[in-house]
Protein backbone atom coordinates (compact mmCIF):
# COMPACT_ATOMS: atom_id res chain seq x y z
CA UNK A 1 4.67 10.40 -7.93
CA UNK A 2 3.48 9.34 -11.41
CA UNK A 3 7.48 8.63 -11.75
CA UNK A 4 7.87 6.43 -8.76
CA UNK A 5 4.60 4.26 -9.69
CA UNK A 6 6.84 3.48 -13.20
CA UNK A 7 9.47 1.93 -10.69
CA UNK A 8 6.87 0.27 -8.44
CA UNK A 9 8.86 -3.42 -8.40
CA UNK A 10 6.47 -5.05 -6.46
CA UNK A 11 2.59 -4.85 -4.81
CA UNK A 12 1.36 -6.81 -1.82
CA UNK A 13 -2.24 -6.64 -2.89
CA UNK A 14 -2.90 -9.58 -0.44
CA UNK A 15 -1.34 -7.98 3.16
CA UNK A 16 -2.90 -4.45 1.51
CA UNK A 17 -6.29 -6.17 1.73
CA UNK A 18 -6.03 -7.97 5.35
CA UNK A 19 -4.84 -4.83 6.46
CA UNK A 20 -7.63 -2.47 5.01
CA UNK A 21 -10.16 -5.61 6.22
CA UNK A 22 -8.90 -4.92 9.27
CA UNK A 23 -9.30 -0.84 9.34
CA UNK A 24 -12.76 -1.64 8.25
CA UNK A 25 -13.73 -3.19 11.32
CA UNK A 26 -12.27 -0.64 13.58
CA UNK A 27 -14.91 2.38 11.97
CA UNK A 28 -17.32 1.75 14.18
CA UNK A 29 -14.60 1.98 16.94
CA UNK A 30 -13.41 5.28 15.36
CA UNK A 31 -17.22 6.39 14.68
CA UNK A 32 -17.80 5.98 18.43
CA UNK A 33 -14.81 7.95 19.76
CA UNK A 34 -15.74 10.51 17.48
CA UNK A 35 -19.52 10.74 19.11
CA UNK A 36 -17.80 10.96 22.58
CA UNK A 37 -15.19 13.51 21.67
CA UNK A 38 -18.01 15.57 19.94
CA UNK A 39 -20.07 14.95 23.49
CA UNK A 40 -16.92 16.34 25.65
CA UNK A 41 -16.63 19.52 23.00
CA UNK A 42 -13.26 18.55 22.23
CA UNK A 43 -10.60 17.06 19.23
CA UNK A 44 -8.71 14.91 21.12
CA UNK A 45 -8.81 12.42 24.82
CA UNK A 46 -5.65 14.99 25.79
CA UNK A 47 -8.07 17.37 25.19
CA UNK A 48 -10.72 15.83 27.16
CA UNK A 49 -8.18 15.22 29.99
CA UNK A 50 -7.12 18.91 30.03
CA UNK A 51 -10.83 20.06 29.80
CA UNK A 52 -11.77 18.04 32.81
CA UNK A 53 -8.86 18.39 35.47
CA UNK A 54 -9.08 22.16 34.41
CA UNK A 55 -12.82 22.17 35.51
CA UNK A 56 -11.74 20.35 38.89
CA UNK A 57 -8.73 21.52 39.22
CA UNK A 58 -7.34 17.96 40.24
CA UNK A 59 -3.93 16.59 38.18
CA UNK A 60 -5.46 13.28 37.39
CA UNK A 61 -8.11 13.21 34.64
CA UNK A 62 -9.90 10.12 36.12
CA UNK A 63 -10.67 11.54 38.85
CA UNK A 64 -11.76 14.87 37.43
CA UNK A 65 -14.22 12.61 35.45
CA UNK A 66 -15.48 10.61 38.62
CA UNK A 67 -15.78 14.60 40.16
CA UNK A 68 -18.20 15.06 37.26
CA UNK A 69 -20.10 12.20 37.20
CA UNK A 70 -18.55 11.05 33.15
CA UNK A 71 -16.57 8.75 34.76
CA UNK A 72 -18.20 6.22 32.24
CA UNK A 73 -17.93 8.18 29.43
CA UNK A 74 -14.04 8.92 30.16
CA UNK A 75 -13.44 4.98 30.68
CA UNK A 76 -15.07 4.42 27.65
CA UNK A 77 -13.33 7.19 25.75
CA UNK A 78 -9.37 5.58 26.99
CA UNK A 79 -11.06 2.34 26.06
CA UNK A 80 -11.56 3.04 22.19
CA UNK A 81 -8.57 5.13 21.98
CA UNK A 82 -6.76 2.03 23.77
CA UNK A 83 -8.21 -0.17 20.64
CA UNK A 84 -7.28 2.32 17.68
CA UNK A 85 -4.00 3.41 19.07
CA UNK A 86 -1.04 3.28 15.93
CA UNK A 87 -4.20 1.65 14.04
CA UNK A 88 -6.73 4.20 12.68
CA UNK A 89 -7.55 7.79 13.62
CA UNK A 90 -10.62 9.86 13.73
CA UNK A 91 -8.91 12.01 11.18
CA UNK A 92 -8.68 9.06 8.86
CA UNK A 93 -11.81 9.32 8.23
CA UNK A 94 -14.44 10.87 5.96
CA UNK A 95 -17.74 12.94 7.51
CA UNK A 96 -19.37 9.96 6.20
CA UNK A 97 -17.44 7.71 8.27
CA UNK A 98 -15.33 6.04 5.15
CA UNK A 99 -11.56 5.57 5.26
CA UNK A 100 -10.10 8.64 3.45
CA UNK A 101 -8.59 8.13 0.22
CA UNK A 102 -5.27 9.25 1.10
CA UNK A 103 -5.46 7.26 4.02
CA UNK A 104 -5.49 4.42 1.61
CA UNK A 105 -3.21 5.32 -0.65
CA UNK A 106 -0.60 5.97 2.31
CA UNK A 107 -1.74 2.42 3.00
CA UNK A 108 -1.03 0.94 -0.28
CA UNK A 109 2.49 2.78 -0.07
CA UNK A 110 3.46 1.01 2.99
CA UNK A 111 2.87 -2.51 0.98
CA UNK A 112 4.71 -1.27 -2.19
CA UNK A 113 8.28 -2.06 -2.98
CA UNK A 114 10.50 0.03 -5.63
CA UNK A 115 13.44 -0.32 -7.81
CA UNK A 116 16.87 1.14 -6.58
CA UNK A 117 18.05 3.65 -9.28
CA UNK A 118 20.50 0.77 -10.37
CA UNK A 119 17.60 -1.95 -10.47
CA UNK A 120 15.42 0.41 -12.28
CA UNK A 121 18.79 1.13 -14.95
CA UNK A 122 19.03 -2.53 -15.23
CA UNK A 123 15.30 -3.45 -15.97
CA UNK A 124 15.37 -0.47 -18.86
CA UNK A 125 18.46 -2.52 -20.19
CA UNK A 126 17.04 -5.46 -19.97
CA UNK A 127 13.38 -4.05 -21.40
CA UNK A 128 15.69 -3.06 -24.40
CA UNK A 129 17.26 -6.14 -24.96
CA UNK A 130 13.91 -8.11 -25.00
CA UNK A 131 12.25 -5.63 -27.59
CA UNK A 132 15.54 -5.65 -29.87
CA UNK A 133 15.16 -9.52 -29.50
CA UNK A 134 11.65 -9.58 -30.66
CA UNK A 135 11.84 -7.49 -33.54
CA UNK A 136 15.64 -9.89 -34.48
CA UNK A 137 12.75 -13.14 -34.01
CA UNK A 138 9.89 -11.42 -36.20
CA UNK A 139 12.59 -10.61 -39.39
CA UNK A 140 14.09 -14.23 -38.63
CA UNK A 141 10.37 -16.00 -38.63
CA UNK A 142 9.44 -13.48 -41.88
CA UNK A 143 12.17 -15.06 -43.85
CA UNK A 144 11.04 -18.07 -46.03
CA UNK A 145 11.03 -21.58 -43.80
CA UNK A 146 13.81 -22.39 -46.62
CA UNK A 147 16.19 -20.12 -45.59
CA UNK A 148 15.06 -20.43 -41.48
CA UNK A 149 16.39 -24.35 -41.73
CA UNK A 150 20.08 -22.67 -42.60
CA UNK A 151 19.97 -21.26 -38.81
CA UNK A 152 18.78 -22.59 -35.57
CA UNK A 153 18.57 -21.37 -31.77
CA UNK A 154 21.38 -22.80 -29.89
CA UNK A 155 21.78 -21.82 -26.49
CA UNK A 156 19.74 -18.46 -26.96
CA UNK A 157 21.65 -17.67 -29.77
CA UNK A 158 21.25 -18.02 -33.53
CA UNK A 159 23.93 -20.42 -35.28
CA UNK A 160 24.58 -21.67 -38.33
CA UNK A 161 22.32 -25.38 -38.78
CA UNK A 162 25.20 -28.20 -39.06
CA UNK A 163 22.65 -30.24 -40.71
CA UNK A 164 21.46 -27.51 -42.93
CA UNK A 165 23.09 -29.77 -45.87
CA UNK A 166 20.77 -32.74 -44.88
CA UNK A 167 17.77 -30.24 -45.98
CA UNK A 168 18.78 -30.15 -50.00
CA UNK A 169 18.29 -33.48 -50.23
């Protein structure tokens, strides 16, 4: 991992955030499906749904809960899991109701772009050129301002001054 975050090319910190913003307000959404799975005994609504229609016997879980009396309770439950479906989990979070770490760190994957292997060769190269360009600069700028006039950048490159003669004056 620590050698894909040295590619990482590019970070949308802004969608990461309106994202997570939005996760944030679906806890309580999460919290509350939680509470009514913990009141049915079970993990999961499928697990609700078997629970009930194999106390009734029926094939259709809504009516297994109107059998019982939790009709309410089941609405409510295909409700919230209507709101958080493809969105946030109840295994997302922490016992103390906080988004799990690496929940968020999945998240921040999702909004992270990475060099290619040939983008990542190319940015070494280029990381290369730029330090062997600096250090050229600092030996050219440590040189007396006498002997600087004799050269100047043209172009991105260092030539000869034509009017280096017009300095001896």
């Amino acid at each position: 991992m620590s050698n894909k975050k040295n590619r990482l090319k590019s970070f949308n910190e802004h969608l990461y955030n309106v994202k997570l913003q939005e996760l944030q307000k679906l806890i309580p959404t999460a919290v509350e499906l939680k509470e009514l799975l913990k009141n049915f005994k079970a993990e999961s609504v499928s697990e609700v749904e078997f629970k009930l229609n194999e106390k009734t016997g029926f094939k259709n879980a809504e009516m297994s809960a109107k059998a019982m009396a939790q009709d309410k309770q089941y609405s409510r439950l295909i409700e919230l899991e209507g709101i958080l479906k493809g969105k946030l989990s109840i295994h997302n979070l922490t016992p103390l109701n906080e988004l799990k770490s690496s929940f968020k760190e999945q998240l921040k994957e999702n909004f992270s772009t990475y060099y290619t292997e040939d983008e990542f060769k190319a940015v070494q190269e280029l990381e290369k050129i730029k330090r062997d360009y600096n250090n050229a600069m600092n030996k050219y700028l440590k040189l007396p301002v006498e002997i600087q006039r004799l050269y100047s950048l043209n172009g991105g490159y260092l030539v000869k001054n034509p009017f280096a003669s017009l300095f001896n004056l």
